[in-house]
Protein backbone atom coordinates (compact mmCIF):
# COMPACT_ATOMS: atom_id res chain seq x y z
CA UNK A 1 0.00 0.00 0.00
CA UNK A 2 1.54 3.52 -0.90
CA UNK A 3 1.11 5.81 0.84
CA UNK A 4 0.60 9.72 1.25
CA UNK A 5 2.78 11.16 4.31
CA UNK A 6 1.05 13.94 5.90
CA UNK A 7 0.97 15.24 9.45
CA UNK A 8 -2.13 17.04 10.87
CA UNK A 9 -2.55 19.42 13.53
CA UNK A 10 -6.32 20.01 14.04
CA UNK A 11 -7.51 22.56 17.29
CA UNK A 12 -11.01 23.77 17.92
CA UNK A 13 -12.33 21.32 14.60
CA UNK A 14 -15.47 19.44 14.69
CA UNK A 15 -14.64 15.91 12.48
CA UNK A 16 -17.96 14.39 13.14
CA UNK A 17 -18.94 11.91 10.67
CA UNK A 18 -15.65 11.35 8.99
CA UNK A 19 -14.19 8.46 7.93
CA UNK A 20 -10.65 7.48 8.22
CA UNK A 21 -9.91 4.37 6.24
CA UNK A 22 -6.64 2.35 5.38
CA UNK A 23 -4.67 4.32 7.56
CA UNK A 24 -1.19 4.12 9.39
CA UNK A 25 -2.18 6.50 12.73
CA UNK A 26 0.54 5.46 15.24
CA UNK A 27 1.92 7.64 18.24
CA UNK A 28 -1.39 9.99 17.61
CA UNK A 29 -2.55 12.33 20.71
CA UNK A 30 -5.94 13.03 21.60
CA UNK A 31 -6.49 15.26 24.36
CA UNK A 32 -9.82 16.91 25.59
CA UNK A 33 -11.59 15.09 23.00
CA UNK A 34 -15.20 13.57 22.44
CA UNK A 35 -15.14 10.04 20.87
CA UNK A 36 -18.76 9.41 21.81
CA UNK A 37 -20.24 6.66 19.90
CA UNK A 38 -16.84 6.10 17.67
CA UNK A 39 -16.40 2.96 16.06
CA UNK A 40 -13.56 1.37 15.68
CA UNK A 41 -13.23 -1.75 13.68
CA UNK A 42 -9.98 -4.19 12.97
CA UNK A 43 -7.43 -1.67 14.95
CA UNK A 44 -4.06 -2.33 16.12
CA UNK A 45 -3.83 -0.88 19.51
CA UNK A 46 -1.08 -2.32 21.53
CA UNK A 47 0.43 0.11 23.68
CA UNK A 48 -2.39 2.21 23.71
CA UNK A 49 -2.66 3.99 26.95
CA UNK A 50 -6.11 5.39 28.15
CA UNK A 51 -6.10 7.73 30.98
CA UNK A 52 -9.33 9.71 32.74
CA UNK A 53 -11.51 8.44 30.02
CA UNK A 54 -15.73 7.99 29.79
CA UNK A 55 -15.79 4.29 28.62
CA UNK A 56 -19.75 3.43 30.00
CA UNK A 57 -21.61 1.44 28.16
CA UNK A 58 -18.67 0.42 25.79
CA UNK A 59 -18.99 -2.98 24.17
CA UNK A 60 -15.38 -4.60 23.42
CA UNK A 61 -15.37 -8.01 21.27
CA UNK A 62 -13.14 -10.22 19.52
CA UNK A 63 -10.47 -8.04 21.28
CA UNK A 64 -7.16 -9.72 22.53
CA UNK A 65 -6.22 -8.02 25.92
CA UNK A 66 -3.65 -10.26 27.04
CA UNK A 67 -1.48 -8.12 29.14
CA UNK A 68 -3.71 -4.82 29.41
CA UNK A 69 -4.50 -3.94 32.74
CA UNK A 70 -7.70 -1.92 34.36
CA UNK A 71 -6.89 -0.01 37.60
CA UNK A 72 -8.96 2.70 39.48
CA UNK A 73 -12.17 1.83 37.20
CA UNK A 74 -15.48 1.51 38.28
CA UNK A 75 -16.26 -1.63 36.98
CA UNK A 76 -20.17 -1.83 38.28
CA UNK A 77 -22.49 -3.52 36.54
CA UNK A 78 -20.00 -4.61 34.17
CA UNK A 79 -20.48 -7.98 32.01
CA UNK A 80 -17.29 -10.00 31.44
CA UNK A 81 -18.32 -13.27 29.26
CA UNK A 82 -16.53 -15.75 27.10
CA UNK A 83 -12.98 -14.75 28.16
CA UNK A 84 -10.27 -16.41 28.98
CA UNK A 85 -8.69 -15.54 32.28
CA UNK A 86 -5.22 -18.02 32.25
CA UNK A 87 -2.69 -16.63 34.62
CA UNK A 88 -5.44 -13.52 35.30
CA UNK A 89 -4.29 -12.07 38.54
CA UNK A 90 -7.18 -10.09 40.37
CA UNK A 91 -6.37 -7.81 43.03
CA UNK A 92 -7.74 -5.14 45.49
CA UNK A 93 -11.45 -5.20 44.09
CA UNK A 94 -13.52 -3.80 46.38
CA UNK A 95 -17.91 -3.67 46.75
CA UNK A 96 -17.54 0.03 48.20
CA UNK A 97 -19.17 0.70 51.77
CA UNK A 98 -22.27 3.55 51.52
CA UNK A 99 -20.63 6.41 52.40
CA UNK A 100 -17.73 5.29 49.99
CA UNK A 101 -17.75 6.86 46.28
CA UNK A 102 -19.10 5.43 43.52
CA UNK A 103 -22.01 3.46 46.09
CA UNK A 104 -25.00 2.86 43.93
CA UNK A 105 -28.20 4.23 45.71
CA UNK A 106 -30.43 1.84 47.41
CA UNK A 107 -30.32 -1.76 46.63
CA UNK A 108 -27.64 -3.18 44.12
CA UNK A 109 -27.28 -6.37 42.66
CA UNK A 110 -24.65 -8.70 43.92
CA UNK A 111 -21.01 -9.57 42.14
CA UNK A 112 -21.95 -13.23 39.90
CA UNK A 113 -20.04 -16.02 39.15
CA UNK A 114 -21.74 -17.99 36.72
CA UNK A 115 -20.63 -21.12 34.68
CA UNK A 116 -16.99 -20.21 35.50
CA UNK A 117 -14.70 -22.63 35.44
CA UNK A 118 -12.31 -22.13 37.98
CA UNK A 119 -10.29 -25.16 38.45
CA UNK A 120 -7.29 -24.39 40.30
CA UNK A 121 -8.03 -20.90 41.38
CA UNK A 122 -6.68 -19.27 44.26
CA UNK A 123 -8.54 -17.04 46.88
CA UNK A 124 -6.07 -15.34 49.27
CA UNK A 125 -6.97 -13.22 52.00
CA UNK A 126 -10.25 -12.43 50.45
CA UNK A 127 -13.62 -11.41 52.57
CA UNK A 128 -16.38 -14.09 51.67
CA UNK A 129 -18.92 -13.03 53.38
CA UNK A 130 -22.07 -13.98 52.88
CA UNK A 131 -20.78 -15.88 49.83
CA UNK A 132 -23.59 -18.41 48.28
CA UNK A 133 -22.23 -21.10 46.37
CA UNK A 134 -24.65 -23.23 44.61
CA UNK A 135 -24.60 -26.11 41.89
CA UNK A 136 -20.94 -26.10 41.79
CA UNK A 137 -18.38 -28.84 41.50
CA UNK A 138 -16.24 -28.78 44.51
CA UNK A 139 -14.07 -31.88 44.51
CA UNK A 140 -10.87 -30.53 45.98
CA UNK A 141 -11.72 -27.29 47.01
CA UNK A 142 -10.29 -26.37 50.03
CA UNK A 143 -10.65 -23.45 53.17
CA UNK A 144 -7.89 -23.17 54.93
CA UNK A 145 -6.46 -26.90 53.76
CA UNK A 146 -9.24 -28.48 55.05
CA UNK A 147 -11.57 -30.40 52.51
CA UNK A 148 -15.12 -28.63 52.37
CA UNK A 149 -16.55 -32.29 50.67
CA UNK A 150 -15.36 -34.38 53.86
CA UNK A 151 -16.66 -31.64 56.08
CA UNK A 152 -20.00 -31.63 53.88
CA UNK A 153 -20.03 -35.51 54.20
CA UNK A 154 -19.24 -35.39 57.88
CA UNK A 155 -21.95 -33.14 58.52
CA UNK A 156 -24.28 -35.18 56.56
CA UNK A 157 -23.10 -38.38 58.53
CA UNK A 158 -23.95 -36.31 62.17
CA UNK A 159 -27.27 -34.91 60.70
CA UNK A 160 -28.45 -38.96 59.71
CA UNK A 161 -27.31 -40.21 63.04
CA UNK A 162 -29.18 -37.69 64.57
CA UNK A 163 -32.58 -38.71 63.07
């Protein structure tokens, strides 16, 4: 592909509606700008850094973000499916305290775990609270090295003998 070299400057422009197509944009700089629904379709952006952005209601697929990382975000409501989390280290996520900023008003729905497999995870020094697990596999899963199956079985055993 040839192309035309040609560096732009643009201040105090309104680009709405343009297209930009078959283009090499690297090391570009936007800065007080509004990207509002932009799309942005079969992109290379490795080593992009994003920094006191909007990003609600963005949808991101097919994306590979192996590597990226999200800090400071408010992540609430937030659906993460069909991803692959090897070697995923998640740290220092908090369900903020009313009285603590951003705390949804009234009632909010709780943090889900559904169909996850997560064979081999570890929890470390995490508050579980109030934690319902249901309809899960848990051969091998352990609290504390103890095996919650033989406790469950254990239990079970007391509650028969008790009848």
């Amino acid at each position: 592909m040839n192309l035309k070299v040609e560096k732009l400057h643009l201040e105090m422009a309104d680009i709405s509606e343009s297209t930009f197509d078959k283009l090499k944009a690297e090391s570009l700089r936007f800065n007080n700008v509004n990207l509002a629904r932009t799309d942005i379709v079969n992109a290379n952006m490795s080593g992009m850094t994003l920094d006191d952005v909007n990003m609600s209601n963005t949808r991101i697929t097919n994306a590979n973000l192996s590597g990226s990382e999200i800090r400071g975000a408010n992540y609430s409501n937030a659906v993460i499916a069909n991803v692959h989390l090897y070697g995923t280290t998640i740290r220092d996520v908090i369900l903020p305290k009313e009285g603590e900023g951003p705390y949804p008003a009234g009632e909010h729905p709780p943090v889900r775990f559904e169909n996850c497999n997560l064979t081999g995870a570890k929890l470390t020094a995490c508050n579980l609270s109030n934690v319902d697990i249901s309809d899960c596999e848990i051969s091998g899963l352990r609290i504390n090295g103890v095996l919650v199956e033989e406790l469950l079985k254990g239990l079970a055993r007391k509650e028969k003998s008790q009848e």
